[in-house]
N, C-alpha and C. Protein backbone atom coordinates (compact mmCIF):
# COMPACT_ATOMS: atom_id res chain seq x y z
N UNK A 1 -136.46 -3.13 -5.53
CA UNK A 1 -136.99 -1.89 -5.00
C UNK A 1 -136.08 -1.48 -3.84
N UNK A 2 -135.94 0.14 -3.56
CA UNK A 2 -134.74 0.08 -3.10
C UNK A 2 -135.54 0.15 -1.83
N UNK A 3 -134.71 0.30 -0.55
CA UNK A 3 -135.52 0.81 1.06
C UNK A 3 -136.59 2.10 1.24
N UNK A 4 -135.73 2.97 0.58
CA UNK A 4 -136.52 4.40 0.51
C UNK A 4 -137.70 4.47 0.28
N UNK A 5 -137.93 3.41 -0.97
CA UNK A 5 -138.94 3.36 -1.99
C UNK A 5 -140.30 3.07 -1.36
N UNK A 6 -139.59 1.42 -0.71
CA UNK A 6 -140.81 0.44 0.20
C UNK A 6 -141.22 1.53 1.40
N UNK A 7 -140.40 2.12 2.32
CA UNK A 7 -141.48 2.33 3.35
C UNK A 7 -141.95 3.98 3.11
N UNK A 8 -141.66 4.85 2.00
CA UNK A 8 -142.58 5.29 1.79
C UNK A 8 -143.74 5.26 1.43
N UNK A 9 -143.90 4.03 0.42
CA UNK A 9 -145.45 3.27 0.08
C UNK A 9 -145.66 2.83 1.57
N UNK A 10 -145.65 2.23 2.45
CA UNK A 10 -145.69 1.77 3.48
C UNK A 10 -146.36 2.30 4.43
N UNK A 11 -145.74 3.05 5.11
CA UNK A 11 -146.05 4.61 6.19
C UNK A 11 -144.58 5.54 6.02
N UNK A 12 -145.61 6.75 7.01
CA UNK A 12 -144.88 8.33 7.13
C UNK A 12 -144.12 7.81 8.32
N UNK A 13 -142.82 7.90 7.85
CA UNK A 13 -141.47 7.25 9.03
C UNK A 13 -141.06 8.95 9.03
N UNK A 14 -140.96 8.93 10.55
CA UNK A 14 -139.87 9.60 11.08
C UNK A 14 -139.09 10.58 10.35
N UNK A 15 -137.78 9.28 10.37
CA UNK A 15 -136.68 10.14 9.07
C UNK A 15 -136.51 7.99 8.59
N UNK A 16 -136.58 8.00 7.01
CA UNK A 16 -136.01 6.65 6.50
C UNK A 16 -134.83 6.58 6.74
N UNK A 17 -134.18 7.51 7.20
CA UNK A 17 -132.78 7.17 7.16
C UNK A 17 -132.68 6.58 8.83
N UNK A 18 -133.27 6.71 9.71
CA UNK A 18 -132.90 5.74 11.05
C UNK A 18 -134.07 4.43 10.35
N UNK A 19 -134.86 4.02 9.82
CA UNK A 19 -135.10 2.89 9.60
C UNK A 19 -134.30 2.13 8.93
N UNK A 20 -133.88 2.78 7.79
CA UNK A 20 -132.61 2.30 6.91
C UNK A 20 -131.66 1.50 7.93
N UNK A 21 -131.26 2.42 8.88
CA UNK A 21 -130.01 1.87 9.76
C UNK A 21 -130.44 0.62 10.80
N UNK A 22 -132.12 0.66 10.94
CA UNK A 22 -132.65 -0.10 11.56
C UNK A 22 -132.38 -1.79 11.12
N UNK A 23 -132.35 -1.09 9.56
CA UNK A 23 -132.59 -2.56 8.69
C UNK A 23 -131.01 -3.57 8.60
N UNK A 24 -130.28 -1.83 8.50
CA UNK A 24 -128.66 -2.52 8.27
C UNK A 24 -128.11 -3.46 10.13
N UNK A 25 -128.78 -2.79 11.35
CA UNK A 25 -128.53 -3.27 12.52
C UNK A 25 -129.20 -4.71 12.85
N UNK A 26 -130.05 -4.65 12.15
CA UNK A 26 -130.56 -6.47 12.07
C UNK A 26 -130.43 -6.99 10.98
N UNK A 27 -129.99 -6.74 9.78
CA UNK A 27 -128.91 -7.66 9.03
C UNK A 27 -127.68 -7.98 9.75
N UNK A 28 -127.29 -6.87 10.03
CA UNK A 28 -125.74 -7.55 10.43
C UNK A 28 -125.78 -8.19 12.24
N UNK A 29 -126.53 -8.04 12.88
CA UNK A 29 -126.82 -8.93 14.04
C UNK A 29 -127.25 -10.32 13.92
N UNK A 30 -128.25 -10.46 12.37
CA UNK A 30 -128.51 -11.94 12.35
C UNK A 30 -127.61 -12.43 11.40
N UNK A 31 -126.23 -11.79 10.77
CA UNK A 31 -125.11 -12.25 10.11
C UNK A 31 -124.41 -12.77 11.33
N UNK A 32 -124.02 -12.12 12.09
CA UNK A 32 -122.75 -12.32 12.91
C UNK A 32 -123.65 -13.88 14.09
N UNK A 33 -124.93 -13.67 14.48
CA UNK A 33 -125.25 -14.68 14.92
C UNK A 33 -125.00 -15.48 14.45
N UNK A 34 -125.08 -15.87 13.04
CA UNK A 34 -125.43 -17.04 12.08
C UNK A 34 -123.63 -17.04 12.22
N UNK A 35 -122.64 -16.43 12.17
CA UNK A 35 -121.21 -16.48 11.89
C UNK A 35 -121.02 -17.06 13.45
N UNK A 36 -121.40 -16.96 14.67
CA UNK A 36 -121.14 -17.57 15.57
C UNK A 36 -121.80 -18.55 15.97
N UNK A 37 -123.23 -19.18 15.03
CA UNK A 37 -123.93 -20.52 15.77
C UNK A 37 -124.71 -20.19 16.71
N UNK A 38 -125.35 -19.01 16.98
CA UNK A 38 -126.00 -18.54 17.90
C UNK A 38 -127.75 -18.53 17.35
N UNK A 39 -127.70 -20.05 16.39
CA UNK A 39 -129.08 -20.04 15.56
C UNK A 39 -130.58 -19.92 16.62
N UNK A 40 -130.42 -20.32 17.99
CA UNK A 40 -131.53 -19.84 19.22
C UNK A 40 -131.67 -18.62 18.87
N UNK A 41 -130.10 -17.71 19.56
CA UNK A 41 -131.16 -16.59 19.43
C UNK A 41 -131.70 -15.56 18.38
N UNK A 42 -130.96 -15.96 17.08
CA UNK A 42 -131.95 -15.99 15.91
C UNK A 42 -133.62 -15.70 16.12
N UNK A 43 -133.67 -17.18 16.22
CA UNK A 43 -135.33 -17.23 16.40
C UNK A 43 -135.82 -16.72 17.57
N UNK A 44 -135.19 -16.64 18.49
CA UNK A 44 -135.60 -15.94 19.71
C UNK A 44 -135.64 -14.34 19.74
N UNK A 45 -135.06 -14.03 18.96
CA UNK A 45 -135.23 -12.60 18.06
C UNK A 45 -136.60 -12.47 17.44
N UNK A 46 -136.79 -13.23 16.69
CA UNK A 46 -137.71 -13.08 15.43
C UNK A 46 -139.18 -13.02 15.73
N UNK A 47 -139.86 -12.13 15.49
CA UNK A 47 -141.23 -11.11 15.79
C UNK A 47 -141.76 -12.64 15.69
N UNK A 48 -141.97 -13.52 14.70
CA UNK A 48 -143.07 -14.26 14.76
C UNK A 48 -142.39 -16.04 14.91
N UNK A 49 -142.53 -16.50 16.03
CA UNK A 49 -141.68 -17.62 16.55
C UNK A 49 -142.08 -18.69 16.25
N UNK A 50 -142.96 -19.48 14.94
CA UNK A 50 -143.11 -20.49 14.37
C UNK A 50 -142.59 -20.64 13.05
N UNK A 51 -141.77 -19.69 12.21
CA UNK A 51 -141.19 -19.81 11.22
C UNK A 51 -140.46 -20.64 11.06
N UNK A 52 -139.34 -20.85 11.53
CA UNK A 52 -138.29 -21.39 11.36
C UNK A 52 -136.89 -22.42 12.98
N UNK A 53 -137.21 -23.13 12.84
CA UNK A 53 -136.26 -23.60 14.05
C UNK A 53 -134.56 -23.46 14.08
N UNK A 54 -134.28 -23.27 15.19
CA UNK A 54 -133.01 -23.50 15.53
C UNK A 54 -132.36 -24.67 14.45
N UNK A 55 -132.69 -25.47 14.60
CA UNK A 55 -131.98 -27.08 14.60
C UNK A 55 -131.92 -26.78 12.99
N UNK A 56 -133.33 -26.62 12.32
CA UNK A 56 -132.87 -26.21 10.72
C UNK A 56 -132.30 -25.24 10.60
N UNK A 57 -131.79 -24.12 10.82
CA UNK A 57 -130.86 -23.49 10.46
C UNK A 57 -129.36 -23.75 10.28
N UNK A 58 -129.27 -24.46 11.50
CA UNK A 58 -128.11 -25.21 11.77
C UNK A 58 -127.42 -25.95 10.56
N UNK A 59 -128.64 -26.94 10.47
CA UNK A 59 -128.37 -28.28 9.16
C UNK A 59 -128.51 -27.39 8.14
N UNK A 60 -128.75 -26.47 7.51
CA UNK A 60 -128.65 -25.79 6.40
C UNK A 60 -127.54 -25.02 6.16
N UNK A 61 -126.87 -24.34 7.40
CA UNK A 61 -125.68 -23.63 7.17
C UNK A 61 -124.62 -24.70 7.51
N UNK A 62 -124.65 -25.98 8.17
CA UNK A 62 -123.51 -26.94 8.20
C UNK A 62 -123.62 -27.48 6.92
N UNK A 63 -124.25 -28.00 6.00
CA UNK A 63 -124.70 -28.48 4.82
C UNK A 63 -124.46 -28.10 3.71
N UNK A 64 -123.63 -26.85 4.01
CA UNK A 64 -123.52 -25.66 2.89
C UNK A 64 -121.72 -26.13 2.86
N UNK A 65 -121.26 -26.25 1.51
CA UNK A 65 -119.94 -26.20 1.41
C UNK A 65 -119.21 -25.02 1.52
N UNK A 66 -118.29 -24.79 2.77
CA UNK A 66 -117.29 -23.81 2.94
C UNK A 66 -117.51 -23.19 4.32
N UNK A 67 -117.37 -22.21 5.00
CA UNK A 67 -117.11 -21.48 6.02
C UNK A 67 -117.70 -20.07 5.72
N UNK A 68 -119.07 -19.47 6.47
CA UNK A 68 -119.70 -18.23 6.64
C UNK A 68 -118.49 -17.16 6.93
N UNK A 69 -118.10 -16.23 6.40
CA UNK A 69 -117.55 -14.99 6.54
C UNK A 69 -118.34 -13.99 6.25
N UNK A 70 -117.90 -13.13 7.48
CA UNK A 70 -118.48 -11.32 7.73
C UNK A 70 -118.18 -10.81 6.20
N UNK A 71 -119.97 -10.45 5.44
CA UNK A 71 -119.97 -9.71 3.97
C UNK A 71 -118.78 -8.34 4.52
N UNK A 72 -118.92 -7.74 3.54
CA UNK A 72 -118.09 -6.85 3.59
C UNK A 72 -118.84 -5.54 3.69
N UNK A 73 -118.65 -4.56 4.34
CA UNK A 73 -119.70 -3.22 4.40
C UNK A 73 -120.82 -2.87 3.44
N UNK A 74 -120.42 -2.65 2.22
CA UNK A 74 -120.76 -2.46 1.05
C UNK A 74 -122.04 -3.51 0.90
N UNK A 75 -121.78 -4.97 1.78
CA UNK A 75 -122.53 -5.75 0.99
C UNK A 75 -124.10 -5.69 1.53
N UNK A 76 -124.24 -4.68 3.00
CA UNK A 76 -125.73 -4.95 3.40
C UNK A 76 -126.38 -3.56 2.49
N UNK A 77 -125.87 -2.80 1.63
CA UNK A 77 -126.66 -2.09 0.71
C UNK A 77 -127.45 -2.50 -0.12
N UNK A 78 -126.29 -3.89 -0.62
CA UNK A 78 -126.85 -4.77 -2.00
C UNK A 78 -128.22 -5.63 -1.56
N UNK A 79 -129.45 -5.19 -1.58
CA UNK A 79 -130.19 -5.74 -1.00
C UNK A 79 -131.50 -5.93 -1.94
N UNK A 80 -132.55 -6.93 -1.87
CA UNK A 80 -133.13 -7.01 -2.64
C UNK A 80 -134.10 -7.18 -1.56
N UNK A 81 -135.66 -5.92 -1.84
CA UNK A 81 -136.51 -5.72 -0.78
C UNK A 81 -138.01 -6.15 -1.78
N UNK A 82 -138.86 -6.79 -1.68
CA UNK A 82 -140.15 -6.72 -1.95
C UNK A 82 -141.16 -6.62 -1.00
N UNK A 83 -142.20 -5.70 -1.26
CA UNK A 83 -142.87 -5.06 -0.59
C UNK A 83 -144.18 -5.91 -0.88
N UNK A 84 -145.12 -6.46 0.31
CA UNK A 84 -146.42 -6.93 0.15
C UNK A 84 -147.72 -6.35 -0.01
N UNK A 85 -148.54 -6.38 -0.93
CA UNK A 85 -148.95 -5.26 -1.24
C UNK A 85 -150.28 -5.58 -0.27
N UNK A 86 -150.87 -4.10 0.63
CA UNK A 86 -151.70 -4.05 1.62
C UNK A 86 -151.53 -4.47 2.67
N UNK A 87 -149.88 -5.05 2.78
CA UNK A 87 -149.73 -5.26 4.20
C UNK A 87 -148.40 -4.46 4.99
N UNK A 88 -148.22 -4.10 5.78
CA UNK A 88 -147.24 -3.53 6.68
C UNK A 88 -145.87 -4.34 6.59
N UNK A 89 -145.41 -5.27 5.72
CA UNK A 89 -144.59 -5.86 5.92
C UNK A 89 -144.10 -6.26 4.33
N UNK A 90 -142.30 -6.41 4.21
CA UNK A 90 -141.30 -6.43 3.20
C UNK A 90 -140.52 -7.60 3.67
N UNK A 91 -140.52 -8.13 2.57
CA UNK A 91 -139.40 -9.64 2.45
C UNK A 91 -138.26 -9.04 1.55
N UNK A 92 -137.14 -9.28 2.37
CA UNK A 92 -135.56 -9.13 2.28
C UNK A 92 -134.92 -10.29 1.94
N UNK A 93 -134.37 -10.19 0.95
CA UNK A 93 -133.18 -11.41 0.57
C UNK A 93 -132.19 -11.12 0.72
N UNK A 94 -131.06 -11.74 0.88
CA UNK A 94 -129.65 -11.17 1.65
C UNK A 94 -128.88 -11.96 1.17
N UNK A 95 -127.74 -12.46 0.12
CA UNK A 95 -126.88 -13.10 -0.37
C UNK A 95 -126.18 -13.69 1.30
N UNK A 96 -125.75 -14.64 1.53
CA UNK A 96 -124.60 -14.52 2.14
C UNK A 96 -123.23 -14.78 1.88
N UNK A 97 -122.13 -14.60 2.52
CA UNK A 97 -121.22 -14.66 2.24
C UNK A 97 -120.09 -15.96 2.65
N UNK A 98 -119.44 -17.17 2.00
CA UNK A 98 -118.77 -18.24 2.09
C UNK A 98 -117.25 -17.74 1.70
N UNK A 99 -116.58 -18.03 2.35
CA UNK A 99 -115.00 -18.27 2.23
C UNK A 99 -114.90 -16.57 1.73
N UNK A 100 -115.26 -15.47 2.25
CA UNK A 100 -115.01 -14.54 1.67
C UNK A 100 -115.61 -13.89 0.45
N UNK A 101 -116.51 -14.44 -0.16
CA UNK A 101 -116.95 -14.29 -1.45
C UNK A 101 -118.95 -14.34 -1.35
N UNK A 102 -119.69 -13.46 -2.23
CA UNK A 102 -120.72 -13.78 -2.07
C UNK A 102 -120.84 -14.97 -2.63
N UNK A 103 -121.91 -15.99 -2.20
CA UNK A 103 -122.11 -16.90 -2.46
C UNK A 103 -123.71 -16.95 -2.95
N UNK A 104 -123.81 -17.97 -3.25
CA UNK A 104 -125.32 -18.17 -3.70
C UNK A 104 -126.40 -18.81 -2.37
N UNK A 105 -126.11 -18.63 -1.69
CA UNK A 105 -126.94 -19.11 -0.22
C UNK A 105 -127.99 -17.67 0.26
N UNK A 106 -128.84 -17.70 0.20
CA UNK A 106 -129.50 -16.86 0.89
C UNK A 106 -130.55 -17.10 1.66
N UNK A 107 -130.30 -15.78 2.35
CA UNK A 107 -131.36 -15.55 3.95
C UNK A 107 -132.19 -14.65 3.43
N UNK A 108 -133.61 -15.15 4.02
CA UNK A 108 -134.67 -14.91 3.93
C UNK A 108 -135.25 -13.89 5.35
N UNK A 109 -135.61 -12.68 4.96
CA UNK A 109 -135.72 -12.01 6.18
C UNK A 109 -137.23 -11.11 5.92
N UNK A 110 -138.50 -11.34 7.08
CA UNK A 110 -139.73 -10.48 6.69
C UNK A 110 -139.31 -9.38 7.91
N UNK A 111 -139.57 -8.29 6.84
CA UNK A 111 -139.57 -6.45 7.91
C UNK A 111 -141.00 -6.21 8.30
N UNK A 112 -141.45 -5.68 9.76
CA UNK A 112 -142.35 -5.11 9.90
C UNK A 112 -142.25 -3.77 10.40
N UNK A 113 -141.45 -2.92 9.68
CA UNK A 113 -141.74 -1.28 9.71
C UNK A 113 -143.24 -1.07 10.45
N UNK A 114 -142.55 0.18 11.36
CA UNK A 114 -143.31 0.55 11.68
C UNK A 114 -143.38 2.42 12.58
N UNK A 115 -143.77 3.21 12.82
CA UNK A 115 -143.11 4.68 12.72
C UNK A 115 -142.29 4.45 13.61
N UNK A 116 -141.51 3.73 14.24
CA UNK A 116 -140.82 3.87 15.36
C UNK A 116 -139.66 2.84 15.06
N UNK A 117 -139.86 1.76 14.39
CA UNK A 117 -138.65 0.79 14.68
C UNK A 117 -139.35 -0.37 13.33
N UNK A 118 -138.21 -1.31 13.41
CA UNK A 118 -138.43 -2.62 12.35
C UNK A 118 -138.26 -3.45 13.28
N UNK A 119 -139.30 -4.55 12.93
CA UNK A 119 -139.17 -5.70 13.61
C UNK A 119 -138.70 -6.89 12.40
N UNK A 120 -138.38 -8.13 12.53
CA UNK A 120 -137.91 -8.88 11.80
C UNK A 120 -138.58 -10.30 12.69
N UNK A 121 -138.36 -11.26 11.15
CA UNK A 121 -138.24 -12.37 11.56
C UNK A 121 -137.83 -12.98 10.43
N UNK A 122 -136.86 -14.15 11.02
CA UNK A 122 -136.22 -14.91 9.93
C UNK A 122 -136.93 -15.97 9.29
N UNK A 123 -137.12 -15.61 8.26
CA UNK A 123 -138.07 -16.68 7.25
C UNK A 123 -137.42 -17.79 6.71
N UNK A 124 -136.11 -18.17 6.40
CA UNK A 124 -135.71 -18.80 5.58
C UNK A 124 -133.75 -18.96 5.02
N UNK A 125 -134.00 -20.00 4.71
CA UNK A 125 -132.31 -19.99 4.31
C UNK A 125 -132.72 -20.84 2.48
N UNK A 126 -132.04 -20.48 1.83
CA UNK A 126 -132.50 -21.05 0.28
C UNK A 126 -130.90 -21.43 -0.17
N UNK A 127 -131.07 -22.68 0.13
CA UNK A 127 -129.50 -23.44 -0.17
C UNK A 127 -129.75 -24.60 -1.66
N UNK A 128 -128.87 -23.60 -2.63
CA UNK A 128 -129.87 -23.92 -4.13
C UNK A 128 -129.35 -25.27 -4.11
């Protein structure tokens, strides 16, 4: 389902197109964290602060064979959004990207749209 789709079922936003950008500004803030080891403030970001720890993120992206590289523009479009039904909030999956290439590692990300802004929190890393 694409972005447009979800937070019109959702609520009456603004304009989708600054949420859209909302969504692409905290993908690529919790990419480049995760690309610098900055897995604190990850979670110190994240709307709801019992999900997920520092320390596992860590061991999941050291654990992973190869080296995290910046996706490429194109790649925070490719996004796969499901929407919860009756609740204010969408789970985001996000390929990431190893040695340059998408890889099969993904981040787990819940949206809480809302008429003004998205909040996030990081749910998950799925290292098959």
């Amino acid at each position: 389902m694409n972005i447009r789709t979800c937070f019109k079922n959702i609520i009456l936003l603004k304009t989708v197109d600054n949420m859209e950008n909302s969504i692409n500004k905290i993908l690529k803030s919790v990419v480049k964290d995760l690309l610098e080891g900055n897995y604190q403030k990850i979670t110190d970001k994240s709307y709801e602060k019992v999900i997920k720890k520092s320390e596992w993120i860590k061991d999941e992206i050291d654990g992973y064979p190869g080296k995290l590289t910046l996706p490429p523009d194109w790649a925070f479009q490719d996004l796969n959004i499901v929407q919860v039904t009756n609740q204010n909030k969408l789970f985001l999956d996000f390929y990431l990207w190893v040695d340059n290439e998408k890889s099969d590692l993904k981040m787990k990300i819940i949206l809480y749209p809302t008429e003004n802004e998205v909040k996030f929190t990081f749910y998950d890393i799925l290292v098959p």
